[in-house]
C-alpha atoms as a PDB file:
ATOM      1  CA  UNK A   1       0.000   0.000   0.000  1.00  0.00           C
ATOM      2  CA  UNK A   2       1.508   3.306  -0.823  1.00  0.00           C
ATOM      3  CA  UNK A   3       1.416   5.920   1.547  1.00  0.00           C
ATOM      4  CA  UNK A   4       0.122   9.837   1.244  1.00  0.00           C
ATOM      5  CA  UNK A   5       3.433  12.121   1.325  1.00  0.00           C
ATOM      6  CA  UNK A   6       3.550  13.987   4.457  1.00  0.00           C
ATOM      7  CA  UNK A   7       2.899  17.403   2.798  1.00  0.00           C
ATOM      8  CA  UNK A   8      -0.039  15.690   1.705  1.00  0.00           C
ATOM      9  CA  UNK A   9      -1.330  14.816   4.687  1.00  0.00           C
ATOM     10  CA  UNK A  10      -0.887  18.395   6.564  1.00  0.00           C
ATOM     11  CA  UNK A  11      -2.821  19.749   3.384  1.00  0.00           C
ATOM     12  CA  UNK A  12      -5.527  17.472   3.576  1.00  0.00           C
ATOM     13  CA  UNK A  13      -6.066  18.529   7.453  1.00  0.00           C
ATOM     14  CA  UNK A  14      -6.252  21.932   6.245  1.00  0.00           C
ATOM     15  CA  UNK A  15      -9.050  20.999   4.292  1.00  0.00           C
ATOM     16  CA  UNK A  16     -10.964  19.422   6.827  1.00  0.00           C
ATOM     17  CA  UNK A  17     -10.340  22.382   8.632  1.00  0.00           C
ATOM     18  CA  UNK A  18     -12.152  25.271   5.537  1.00  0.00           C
ATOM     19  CA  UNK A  19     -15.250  23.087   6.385  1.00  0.00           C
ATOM     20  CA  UNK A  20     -15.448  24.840   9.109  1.00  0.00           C
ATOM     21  CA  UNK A  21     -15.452  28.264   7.562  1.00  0.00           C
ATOM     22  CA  UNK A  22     -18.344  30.360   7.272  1.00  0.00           C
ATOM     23  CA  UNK A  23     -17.319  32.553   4.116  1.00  0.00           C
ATOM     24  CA  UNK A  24     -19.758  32.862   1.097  1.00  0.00           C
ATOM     25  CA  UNK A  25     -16.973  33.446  -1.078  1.00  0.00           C
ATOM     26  CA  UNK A  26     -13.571  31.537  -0.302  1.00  0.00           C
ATOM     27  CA  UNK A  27     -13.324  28.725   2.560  1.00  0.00           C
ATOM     28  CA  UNK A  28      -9.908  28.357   3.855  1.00  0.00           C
ATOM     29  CA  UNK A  29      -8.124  26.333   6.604  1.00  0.00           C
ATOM     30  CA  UNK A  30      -4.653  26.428   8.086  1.00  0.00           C
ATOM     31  CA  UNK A  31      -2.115  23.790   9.949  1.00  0.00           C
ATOM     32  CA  UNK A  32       0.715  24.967  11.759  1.00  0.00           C
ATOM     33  CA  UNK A  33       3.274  21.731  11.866  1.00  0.00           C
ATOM     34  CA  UNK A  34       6.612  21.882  13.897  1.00  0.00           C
ATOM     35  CA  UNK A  35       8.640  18.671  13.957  1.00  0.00           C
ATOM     36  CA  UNK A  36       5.382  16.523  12.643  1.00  0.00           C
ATOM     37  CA  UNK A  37       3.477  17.975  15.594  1.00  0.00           C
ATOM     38  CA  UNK A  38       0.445  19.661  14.691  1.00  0.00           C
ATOM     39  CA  UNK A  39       0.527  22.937  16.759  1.00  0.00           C
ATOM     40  CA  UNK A  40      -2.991  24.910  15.427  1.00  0.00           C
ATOM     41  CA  UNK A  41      -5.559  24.939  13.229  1.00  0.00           C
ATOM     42  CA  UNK A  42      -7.742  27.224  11.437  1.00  0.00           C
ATOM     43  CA  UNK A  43     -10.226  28.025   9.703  1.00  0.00           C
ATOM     44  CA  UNK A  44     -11.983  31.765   7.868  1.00  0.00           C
ATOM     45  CA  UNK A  45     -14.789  32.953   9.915  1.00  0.00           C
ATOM     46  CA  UNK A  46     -15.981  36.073  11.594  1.00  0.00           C
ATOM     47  CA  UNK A  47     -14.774  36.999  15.265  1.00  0.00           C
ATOM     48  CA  UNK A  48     -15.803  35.005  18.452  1.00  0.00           C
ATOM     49  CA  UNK A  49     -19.655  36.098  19.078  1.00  0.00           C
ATOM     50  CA  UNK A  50     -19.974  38.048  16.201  1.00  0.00           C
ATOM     51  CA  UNK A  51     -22.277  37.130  13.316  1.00  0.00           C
ATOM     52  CA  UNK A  52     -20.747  34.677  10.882  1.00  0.00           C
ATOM     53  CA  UNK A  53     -21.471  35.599   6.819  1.00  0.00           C
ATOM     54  CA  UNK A  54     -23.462  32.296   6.183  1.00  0.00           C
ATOM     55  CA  UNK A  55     -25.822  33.475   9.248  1.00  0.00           C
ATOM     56  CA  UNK A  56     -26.084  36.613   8.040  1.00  0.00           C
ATOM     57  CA  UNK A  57     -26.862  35.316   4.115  1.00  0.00           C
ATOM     58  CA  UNK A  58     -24.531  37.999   2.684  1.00  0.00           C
ATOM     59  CA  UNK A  59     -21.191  38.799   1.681  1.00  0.00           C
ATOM     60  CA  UNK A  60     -20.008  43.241   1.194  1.00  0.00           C
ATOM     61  CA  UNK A  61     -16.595  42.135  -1.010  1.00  0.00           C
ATOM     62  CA  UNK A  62     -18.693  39.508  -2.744  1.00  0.00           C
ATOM     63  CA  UNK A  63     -21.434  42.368  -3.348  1.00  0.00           C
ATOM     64  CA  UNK A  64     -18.934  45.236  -4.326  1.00  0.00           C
ATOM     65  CA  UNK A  65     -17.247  42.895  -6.749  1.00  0.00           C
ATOM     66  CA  UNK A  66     -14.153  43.377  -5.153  1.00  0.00           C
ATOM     67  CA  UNK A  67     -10.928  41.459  -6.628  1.00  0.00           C
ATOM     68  CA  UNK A  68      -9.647  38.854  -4.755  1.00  0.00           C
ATOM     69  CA  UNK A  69      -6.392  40.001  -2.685  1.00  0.00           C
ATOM     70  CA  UNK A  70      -7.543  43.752  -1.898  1.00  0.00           C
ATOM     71  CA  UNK A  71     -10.198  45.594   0.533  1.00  0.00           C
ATOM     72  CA  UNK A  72      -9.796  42.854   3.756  1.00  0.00           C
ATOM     73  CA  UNK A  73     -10.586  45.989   6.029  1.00  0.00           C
ATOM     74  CA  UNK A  74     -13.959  45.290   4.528  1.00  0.00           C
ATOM     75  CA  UNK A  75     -14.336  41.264   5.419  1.00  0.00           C
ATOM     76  CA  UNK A  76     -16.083  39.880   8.206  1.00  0.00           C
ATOM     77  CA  UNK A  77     -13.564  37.235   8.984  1.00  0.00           C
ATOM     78  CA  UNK A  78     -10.311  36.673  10.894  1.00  0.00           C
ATOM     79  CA  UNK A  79      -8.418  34.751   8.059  1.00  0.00           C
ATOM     80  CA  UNK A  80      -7.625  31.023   8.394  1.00  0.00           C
ATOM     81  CA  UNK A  81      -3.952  31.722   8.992  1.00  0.00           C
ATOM     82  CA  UNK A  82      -4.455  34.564  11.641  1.00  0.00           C
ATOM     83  CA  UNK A  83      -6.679  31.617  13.461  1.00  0.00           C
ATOM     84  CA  UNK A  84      -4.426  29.664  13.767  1.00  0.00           C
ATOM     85  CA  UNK A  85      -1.347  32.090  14.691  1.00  0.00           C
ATOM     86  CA  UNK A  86      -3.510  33.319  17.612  1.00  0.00           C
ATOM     87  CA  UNK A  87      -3.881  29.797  18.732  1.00  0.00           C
ATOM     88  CA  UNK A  88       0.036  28.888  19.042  1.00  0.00           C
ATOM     89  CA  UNK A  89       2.422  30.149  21.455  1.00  0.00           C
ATOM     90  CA  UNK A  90       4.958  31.935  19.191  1.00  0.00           C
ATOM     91  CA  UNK A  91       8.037  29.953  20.688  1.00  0.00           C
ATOM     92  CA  UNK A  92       5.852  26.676  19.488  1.00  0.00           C
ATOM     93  CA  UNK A  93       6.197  28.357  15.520  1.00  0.00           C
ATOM     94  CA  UNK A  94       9.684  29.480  14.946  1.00  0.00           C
ATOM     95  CA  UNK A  95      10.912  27.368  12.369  1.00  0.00           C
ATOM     96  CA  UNK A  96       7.458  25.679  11.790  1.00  0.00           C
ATOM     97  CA  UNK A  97       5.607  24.948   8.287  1.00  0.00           C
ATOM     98  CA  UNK A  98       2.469  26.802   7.632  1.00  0.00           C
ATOM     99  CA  UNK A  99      -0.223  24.615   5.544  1.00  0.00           C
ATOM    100  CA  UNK A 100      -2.905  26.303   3.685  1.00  0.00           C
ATOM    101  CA  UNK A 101      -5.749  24.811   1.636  1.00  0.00           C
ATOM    102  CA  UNK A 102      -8.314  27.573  -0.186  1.00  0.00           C
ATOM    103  CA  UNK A 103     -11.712  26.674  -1.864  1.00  0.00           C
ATOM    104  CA  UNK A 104     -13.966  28.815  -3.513  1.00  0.00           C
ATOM    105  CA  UNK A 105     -17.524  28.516  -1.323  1.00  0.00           C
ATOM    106  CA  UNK A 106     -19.773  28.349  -4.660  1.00  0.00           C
ATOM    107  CA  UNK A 107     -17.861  25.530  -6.840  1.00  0.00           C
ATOM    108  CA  UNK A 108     -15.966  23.760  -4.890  1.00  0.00           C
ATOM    109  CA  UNK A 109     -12.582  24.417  -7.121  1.00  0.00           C
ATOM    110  CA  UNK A 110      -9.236  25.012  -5.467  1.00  0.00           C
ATOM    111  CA  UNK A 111      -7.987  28.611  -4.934  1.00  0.00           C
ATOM    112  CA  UNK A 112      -4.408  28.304  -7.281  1.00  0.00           C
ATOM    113  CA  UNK A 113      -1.287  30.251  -6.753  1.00  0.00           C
ATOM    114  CA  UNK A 114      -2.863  31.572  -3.565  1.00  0.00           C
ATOM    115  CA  UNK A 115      -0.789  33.681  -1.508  1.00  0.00           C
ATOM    116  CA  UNK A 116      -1.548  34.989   1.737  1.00  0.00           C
ATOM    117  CA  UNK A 117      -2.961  38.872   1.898  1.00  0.00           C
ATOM    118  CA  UNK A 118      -1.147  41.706   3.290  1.00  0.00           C
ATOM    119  CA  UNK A 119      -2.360  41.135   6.680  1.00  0.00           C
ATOM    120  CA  UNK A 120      -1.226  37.881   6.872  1.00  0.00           C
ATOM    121  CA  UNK A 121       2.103  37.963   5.597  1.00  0.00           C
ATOM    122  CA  UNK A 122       2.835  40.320   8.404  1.00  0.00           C
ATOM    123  CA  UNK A 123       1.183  38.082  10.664  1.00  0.00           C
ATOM    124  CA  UNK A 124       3.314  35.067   9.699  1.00  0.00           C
ATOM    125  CA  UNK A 125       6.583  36.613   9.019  1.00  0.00           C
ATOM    126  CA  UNK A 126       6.197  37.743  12.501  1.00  0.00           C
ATOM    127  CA  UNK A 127       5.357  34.419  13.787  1.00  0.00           C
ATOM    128  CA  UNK A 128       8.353  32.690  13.157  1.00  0.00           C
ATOM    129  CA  UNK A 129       6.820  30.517  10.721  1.00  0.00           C
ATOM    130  CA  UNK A 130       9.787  29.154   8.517  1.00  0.00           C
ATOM    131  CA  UNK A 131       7.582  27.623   5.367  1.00  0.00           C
ATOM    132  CA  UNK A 132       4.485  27.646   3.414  1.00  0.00           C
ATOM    133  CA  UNK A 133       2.537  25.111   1.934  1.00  0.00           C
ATOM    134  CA  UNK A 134      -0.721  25.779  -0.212  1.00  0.00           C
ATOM    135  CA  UNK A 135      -2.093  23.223  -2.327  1.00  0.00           C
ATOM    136  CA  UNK A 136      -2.954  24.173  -6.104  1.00  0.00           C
ATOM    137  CA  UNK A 137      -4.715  20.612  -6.588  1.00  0.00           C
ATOM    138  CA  UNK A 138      -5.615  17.361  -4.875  1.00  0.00           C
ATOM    139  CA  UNK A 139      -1.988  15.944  -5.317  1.00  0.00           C
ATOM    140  CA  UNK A 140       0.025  19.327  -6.211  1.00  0.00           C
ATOM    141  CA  UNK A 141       1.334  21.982  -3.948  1.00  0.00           C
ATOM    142  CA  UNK A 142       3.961  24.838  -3.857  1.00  0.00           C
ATOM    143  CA  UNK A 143       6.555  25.833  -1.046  1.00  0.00           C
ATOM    144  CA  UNK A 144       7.225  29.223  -0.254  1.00  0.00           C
ATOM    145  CA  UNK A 145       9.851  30.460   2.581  1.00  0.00           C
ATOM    146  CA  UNK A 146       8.898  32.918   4.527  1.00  0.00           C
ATOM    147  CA  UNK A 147      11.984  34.787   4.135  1.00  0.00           C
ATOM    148  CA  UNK A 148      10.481  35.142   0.807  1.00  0.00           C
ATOM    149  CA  UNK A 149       8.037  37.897   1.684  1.00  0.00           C
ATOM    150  CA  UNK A 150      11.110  39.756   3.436  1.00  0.00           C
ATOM    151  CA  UNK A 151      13.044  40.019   1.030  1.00  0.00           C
ATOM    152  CA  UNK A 152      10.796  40.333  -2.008  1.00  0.00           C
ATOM    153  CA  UNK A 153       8.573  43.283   0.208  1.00  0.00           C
ATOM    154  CA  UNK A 154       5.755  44.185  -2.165  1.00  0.00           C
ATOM    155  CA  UNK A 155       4.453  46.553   0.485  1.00  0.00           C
ATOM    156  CA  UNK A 156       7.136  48.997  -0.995  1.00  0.00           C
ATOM    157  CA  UNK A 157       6.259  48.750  -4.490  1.00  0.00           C
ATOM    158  CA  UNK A 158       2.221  49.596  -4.011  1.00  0.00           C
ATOM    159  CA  UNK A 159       0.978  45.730  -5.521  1.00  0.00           C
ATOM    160  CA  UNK A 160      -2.370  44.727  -5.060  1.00  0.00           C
ATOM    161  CA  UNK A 161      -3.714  41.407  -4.563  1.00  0.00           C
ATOM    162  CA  UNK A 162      -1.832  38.549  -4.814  1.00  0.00           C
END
Protein backbone atom coordinates (compact mmCIF):
# COMPACT_ATOMS: atom_id res chain seq x y z
CA UNK A 1 0.00 0.00 0.00
CA UNK A 2 1.51 3.31 -0.82
CA UNK A 3 1.42 5.92 1.55
CA UNK A 4 0.12 9.84 1.24
CA UNK A 5 3.43 12.12 1.33
CA UNK A 6 3.55 13.99 4.46
CA UNK A 7 2.90 17.40 2.80
CA UNK A 8 -0.04 15.69 1.71
CA UNK A 9 -1.33 14.82 4.69
CA UNK A 10 -0.89 18.40 6.56
CA UNK A 11 -2.82 19.75 3.38
CA UNK A 12 -5.53 17.47 3.58
CA UNK A 13 -6.07 18.53 7.45
CA UNK A 14 -6.25 21.93 6.25
CA UNK A 15 -9.05 21.00 4.29
CA UNK A 16 -10.96 19.42 6.83
CA UNK A 17 -10.34 22.38 8.63
CA UNK A 18 -12.15 25.27 5.54
CA UNK A 19 -15.25 23.09 6.39
CA UNK A 20 -15.45 24.84 9.11
CA UNK A 21 -15.45 28.26 7.56
CA UNK A 22 -18.34 30.36 7.27
CA UNK A 23 -17.32 32.55 4.12
CA UNK A 24 -19.76 32.86 1.10
CA UNK A 25 -16.97 33.45 -1.08
CA UNK A 26 -13.57 31.54 -0.30
CA UNK A 27 -13.32 28.73 2.56
CA UNK A 28 -9.91 28.36 3.86
CA UNK A 29 -8.12 26.33 6.60
CA UNK A 30 -4.65 26.43 8.09
CA UNK A 31 -2.11 23.79 9.95
CA UNK A 32 0.71 24.97 11.76
CA UNK A 33 3.27 21.73 11.87
CA UNK A 34 6.61 21.88 13.90
CA UNK A 35 8.64 18.67 13.96
CA UNK A 36 5.38 16.52 12.64
CA UNK A 37 3.48 17.98 15.59
CA UNK A 38 0.44 19.66 14.69
CA UNK A 39 0.53 22.94 16.76
CA UNK A 40 -2.99 24.91 15.43
CA UNK A 41 -5.56 24.94 13.23
CA UNK A 42 -7.74 27.22 11.44
CA UNK A 43 -10.23 28.03 9.70
CA UNK A 44 -11.98 31.76 7.87
CA UNK A 45 -14.79 32.95 9.91
CA UNK A 46 -15.98 36.07 11.59
CA UNK A 47 -14.77 37.00 15.26
CA UNK A 48 -15.80 35.01 18.45
CA UNK A 49 -19.66 36.10 19.08
CA UNK A 50 -19.97 38.05 16.20
CA UNK A 51 -22.28 37.13 13.32
CA UNK A 52 -20.75 34.68 10.88
CA UNK A 53 -21.47 35.60 6.82
CA UNK A 54 -23.46 32.30 6.18
CA UNK A 55 -25.82 33.47 9.25
CA UNK A 56 -26.08 36.61 8.04
CA UNK A 57 -26.86 35.32 4.11
CA UNK A 58 -24.53 38.00 2.68
CA UNK A 59 -21.19 38.80 1.68
CA UNK A 60 -20.01 43.24 1.19
CA UNK A 61 -16.59 42.13 -1.01
CA UNK A 62 -18.69 39.51 -2.74
CA UNK A 63 -21.43 42.37 -3.35
CA UNK A 64 -18.93 45.24 -4.33
CA UNK A 65 -17.25 42.90 -6.75
CA UNK A 66 -14.15 43.38 -5.15
CA UNK A 67 -10.93 41.46 -6.63
CA UNK A 68 -9.65 38.85 -4.75
CA UNK A 69 -6.39 40.00 -2.68
CA UNK A 70 -7.54 43.75 -1.90
CA UNK A 71 -10.20 45.59 0.53
CA UNK A 72 -9.80 42.85 3.76
CA UNK A 73 -10.59 45.99 6.03
CA UNK A 74 -13.96 45.29 4.53
CA UNK A 75 -14.34 41.26 5.42
CA UNK A 76 -16.08 39.88 8.21
CA UNK A 77 -13.56 37.24 8.98
CA UNK A 78 -10.31 36.67 10.89
CA UNK A 79 -8.42 34.75 8.06
CA UNK A 80 -7.63 31.02 8.39
CA UNK A 81 -3.95 31.72 8.99
CA UNK A 82 -4.45 34.56 11.64
CA UNK A 83 -6.68 31.62 13.46
CA UNK A 84 -4.43 29.66 13.77
CA UNK A 85 -1.35 32.09 14.69
CA UNK A 86 -3.51 33.32 17.61
CA UNK A 87 -3.88 29.80 18.73
CA UNK A 88 0.04 28.89 19.04
CA UNK A 89 2.42 30.15 21.45
CA UNK A 90 4.96 31.93 19.19
CA UNK A 91 8.04 29.95 20.69
CA UNK A 92 5.85 26.68 19.49
CA UNK A 93 6.20 28.36 15.52
CA UNK A 94 9.68 29.48 14.95
CA UNK A 95 10.91 27.37 12.37
CA UNK A 96 7.46 25.68 11.79
CA UNK A 97 5.61 24.95 8.29
CA UNK A 98 2.47 26.80 7.63
CA UNK A 99 -0.22 24.61 5.54
CA UNK A 100 -2.91 26.30 3.69
CA UNK A 101 -5.75 24.81 1.64
CA UNK A 102 -8.31 27.57 -0.19
CA UNK A 103 -11.71 26.67 -1.86
CA UNK A 104 -13.97 28.82 -3.51
CA UNK A 105 -17.52 28.52 -1.32
CA UNK A 106 -19.77 28.35 -4.66
CA UNK A 107 -17.86 25.53 -6.84
CA UNK A 108 -15.97 23.76 -4.89
CA UNK A 109 -12.58 24.42 -7.12
CA UNK A 110 -9.24 25.01 -5.47
CA UNK A 111 -7.99 28.61 -4.93
CA UNK A 112 -4.41 28.30 -7.28
CA UNK A 113 -1.29 30.25 -6.75
CA UNK A 114 -2.86 31.57 -3.57
CA UNK A 115 -0.79 33.68 -1.51
CA UNK A 116 -1.55 34.99 1.74
CA UNK A 117 -2.96 38.87 1.90
CA UNK A 118 -1.15 41.71 3.29
CA UNK A 119 -2.36 41.14 6.68
CA UNK A 120 -1.23 37.88 6.87
CA UNK A 121 2.10 37.96 5.60
CA UNK A 122 2.83 40.32 8.40
CA UNK A 123 1.18 38.08 10.66
CA UNK A 124 3.31 35.07 9.70
CA UNK A 125 6.58 36.61 9.02
CA UNK A 126 6.20 37.74 12.50
CA UNK A 127 5.36 34.42 13.79
CA UNK A 128 8.35 32.69 13.16
CA UNK A 129 6.82 30.52 10.72
CA UNK A 130 9.79 29.15 8.52
CA UNK A 131 7.58 27.62 5.37
CA UNK A 132 4.49 27.65 3.41
CA UNK A 133 2.54 25.11 1.93
CA UNK A 134 -0.72 25.78 -0.21
CA UNK A 135 -2.09 23.22 -2.33
CA UNK A 136 -2.95 24.17 -6.10
CA UNK A 137 -4.72 20.61 -6.59
CA UNK A 138 -5.61 17.36 -4.87
CA UNK A 139 -1.99 15.94 -5.32
CA UNK A 140 0.03 19.33 -6.21
CA UNK A 141 1.33 21.98 -3.95
CA UNK A 142 3.96 24.84 -3.86
CA UNK A 143 6.56 25.83 -1.05
CA UNK A 144 7.23 29.22 -0.25
CA UNK A 145 9.85 30.46 2.58
CA UNK A 146 8.90 32.92 4.53
CA UNK A 147 11.98 34.79 4.13
CA UNK A 148 10.48 35.14 0.81
CA UNK A 149 8.04 37.90 1.68
CA UNK A 150 11.11 39.76 3.44
CA UNK A 151 13.04 40.02 1.03
CA UNK A 152 10.80 40.33 -2.01
CA UNK A 153 8.57 43.28 0.21
CA UNK A 154 5.75 44.18 -2.16
CA UNK A 155 4.45 46.55 0.49
CA UNK A 156 7.14 49.00 -0.99
CA UNK A 157 6.26 48.75 -4.49
CA UNK A 158 2.22 49.60 -4.01
CA UNK A 159 0.98 45.73 -5.52
CA UNK A 160 -2.37 44.73 -5.06
CA UNK A 161 -3.71 41.41 -4.56
CA UNK A 162 -1.83 38.55 -4.81
Amino acid sequence: MKRIDKNNYYLDLAEAALERSTCLRRKWGAVIVKDDEIISTGYNGAPRGRKNCTDIGTCIREELNIPRGERYELCRSVHAEQNAIISAARKDMIGSTLYEVGVDAKTGEYVKNSMPCAMCKRFIINSGIEKMIFRDSKDKYREIMVSELIENDDSLNGTKGY
